[in-house]
Protein backbone atom coordinates (compact mmCIF):
# COMPACT_ATOMS: atom_id res chain seq x y z
CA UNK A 1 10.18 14.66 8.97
CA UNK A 2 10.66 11.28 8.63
CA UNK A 3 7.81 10.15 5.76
CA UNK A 4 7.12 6.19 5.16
CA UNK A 5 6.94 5.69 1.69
CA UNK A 6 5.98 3.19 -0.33
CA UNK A 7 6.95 2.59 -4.22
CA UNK A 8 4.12 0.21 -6.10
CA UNK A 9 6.12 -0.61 -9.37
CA UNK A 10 6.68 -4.25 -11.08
CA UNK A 11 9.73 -3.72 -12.48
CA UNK A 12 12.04 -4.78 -9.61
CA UNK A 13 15.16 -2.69 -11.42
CA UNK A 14 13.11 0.52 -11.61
CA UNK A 15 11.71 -0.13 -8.49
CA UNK A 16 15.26 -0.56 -6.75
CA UNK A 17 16.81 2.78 -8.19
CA UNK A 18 14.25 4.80 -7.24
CA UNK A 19 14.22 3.78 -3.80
CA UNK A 20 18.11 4.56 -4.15
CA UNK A 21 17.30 8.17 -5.61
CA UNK A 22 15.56 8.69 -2.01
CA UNK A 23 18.85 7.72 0.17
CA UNK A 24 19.13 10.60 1.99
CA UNK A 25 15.78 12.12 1.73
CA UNK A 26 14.37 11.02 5.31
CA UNK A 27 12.17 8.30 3.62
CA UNK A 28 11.64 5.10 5.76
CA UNK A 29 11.10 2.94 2.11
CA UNK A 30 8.54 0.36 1.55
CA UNK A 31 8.05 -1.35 -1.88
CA UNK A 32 5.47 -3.85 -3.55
CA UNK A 33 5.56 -5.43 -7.16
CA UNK A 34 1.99 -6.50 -7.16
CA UNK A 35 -1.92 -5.99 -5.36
CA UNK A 36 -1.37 -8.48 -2.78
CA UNK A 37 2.32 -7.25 -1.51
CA UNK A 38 0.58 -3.73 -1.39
CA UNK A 39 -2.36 -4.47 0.13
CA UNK A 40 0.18 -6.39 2.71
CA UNK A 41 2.06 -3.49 3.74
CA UNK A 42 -0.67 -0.95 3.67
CA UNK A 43 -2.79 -3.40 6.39
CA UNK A 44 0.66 -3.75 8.51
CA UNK A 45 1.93 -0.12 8.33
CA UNK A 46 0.72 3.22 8.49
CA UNK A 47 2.51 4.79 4.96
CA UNK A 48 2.77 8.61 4.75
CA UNK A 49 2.37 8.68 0.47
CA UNK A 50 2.20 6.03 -1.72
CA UNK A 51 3.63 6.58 -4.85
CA UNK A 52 2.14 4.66 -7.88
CA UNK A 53 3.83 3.49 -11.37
CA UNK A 54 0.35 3.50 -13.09
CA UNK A 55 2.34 2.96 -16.74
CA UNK A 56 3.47 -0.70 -15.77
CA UNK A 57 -0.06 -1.61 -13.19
CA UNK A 58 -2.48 -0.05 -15.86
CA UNK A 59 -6.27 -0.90 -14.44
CA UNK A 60 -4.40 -2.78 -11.24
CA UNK A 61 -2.79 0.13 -10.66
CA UNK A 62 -6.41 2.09 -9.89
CA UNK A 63 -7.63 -1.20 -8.11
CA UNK A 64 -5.10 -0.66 -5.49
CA UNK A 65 -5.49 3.32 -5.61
CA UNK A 66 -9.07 1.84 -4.22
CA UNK A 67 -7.64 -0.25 -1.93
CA UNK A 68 -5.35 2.41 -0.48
CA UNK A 69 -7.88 5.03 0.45
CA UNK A 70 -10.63 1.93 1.53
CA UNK A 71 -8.02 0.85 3.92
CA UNK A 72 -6.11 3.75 4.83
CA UNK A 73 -7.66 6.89 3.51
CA UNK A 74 -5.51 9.29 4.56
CA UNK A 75 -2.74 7.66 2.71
CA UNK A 76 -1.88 10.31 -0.07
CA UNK A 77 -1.13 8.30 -3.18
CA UNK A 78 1.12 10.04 -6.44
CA UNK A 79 0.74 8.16 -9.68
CA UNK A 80 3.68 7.80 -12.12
CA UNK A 81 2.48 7.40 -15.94
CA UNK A 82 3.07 8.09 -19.39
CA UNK A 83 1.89 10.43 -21.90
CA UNK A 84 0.23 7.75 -23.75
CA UNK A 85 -2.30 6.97 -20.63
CA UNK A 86 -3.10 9.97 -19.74
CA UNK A 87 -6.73 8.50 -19.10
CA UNK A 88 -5.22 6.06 -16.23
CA UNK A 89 -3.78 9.44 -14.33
CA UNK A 90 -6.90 11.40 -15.02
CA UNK A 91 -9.02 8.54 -13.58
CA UNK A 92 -6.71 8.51 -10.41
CA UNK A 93 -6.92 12.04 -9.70
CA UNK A 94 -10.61 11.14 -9.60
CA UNK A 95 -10.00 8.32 -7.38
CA UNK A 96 -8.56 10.90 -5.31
CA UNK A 97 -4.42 11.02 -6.20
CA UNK A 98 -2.87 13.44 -4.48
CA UNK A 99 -1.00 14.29 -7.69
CA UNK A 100 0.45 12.95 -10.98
CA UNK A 101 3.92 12.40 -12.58
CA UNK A 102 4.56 12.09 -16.48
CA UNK A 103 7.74 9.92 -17.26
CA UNK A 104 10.26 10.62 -17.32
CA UNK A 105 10.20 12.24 -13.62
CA UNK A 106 12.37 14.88 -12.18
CA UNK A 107 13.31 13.25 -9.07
CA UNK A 108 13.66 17.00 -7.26
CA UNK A 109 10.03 17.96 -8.14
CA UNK A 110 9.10 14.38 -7.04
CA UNK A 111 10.60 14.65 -3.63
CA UNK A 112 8.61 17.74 -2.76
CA UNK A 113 5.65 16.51 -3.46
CA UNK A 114 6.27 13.21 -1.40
CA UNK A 115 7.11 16.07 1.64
CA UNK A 116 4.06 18.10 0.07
CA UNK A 117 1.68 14.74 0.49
CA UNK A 118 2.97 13.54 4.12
CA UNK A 119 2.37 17.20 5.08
CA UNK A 120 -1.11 17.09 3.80
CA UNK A 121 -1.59 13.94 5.43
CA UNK A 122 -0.48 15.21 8.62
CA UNK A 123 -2.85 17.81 8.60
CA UNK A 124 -5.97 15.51 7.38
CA UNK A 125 -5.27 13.42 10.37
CA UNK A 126 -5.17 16.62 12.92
CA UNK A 127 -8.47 17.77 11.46
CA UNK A 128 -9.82 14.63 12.29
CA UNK A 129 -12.08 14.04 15.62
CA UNK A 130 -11.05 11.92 17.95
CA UNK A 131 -13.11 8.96 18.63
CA UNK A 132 -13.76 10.87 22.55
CA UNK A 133 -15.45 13.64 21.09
CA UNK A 134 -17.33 11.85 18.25
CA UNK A 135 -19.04 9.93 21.83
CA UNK A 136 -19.03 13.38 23.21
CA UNK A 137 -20.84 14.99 19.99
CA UNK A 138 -23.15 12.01 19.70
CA UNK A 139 -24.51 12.49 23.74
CA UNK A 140 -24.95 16.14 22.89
CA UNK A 141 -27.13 15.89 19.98
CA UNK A 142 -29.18 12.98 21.48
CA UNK A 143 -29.35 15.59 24.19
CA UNK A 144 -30.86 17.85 21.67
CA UNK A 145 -33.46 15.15 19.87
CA UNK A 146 -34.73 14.13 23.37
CA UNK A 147 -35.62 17.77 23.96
CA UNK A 148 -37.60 17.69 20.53
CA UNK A 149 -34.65 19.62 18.94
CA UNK A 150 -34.62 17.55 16.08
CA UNK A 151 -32.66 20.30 13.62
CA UNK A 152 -30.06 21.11 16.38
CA UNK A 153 -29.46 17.24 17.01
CA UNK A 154 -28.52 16.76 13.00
CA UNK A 155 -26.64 20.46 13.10
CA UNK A 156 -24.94 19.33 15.69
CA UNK A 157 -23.69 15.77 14.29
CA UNK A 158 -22.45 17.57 11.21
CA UNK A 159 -20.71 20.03 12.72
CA UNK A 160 -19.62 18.47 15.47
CA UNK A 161 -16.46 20.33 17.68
CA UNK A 162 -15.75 21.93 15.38
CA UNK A 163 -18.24 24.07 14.54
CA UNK A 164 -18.38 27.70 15.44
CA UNK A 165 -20.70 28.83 18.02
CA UNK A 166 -23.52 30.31 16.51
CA UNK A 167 -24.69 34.31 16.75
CA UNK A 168 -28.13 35.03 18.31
CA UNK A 169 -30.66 34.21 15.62
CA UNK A 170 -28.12 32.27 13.45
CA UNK A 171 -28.47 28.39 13.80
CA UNK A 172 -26.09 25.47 13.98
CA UNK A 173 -26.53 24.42 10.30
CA UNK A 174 -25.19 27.40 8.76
C-alpha cells in the first residue's frame, strides 16, 4: 500500500532524517516546516496520515490539527511530543489524533501505526456515501414527508443506505 505521508516538523534536520527512516517503507513523502506550507499541501493533495511534531509547533501545532480534519477530515493525523507537554497530545487526541508518540520514537512502532492510520482511513472513506445515494436517500425521504411520514422521512436521512431494513413493528429509527 502505497500511503502519502506528510511530516509537519520545523526543524528541517529532524525533518529530513525522518523522512530518510521511511526509504523503503512505501511512503510517497510530503513535508512542511510551518501552517501555511501545510495547509498548502493538504489543499493540493489527498495525504493518507499526517504525522505531527507537536514538541517544536506547540499551540500551532493543534491549529493545523484543525485545519487538517476542516479540510480533509479523513486525514488521520499522529502527533509527536514530549513528556513535558503531555497536555498538547492529550488536547490532540481530543481534536481527534489518530494516535500519539512520546520522544524519543521507535521508528518500528511508528511505521505501523502510519500503515495502521492509512488503513483506517481507507476504511472511513468506504463507509462513506457516495454523493448518488445521498440524492437517492434525500428523494426517498421527501418521498416519505410528502406522504405525511414525517418520522420515516428523518429515520430515513439518518440512516440512510445503510440502514438495515426494519422487522414488522420495528421502525427506521431504531
Amino acid at each position: 500500500m502505497n500511503v502519502k505521508l506528510l511530516i509537519i516538523e520545523t526543524g528541517n534536520f529532524f525533518r529530513h532524517n525522518l523522512g530518510s527512516r521511511f526509504d523503503g517503507e512505501g511512503f510517497s513523502l510530503f513535508s512542511a516546516g510551518r501552517l501555511a506550507d501545510a495547509k498548502k499541501i493538504i489543499a493540493q493533495k489527498k495525504i493518507d496520515v499526517a504525522l505531527l511534531d507537536l514538541s517544536g509547533l506547540k499551540m500551532e501545532g493543534l491549529r493545523i490539527l484543525k485545519t487538517i480534519k476542516g479540510v480533509r477530515a479523513a486525514t488521520e493525523v499522529i502527533t509527536i511530543n514530549d513528556a513535558e507537554q503531555m497536555a498538547l497530545s492529550i488536547d490532540g487526541m481530543k481534536l481527534g489524533a489518530f494516535d500519539d508518540f512520546l520522544i524519543p520514537v521507535d521508528i518500528q512502532a511508528l511505521i505501523e501505526r502510519i500503515r495502521a492510520a492509512a488503513g483506517s482511513k481507507q476504511q472511513n472513506e468506504r463507509k462513506k456515501p457516495t454523493f448518488l445515494e445521498k440524492c437517492q436517500d434525500a428523494m426517498v425521504a421527501a418521498a416519505f414527508a410528502e406522504a405525511g411520514e414525517a418520522e420515516e422521512a428523518r429515520a430515513f436521512l439518518k440512516h440512510g443506505t445503510q440502514r438495515k431494513k426494519p422487522r414488522k413493528g420495528e421502525d427506521y429509527g431504531k
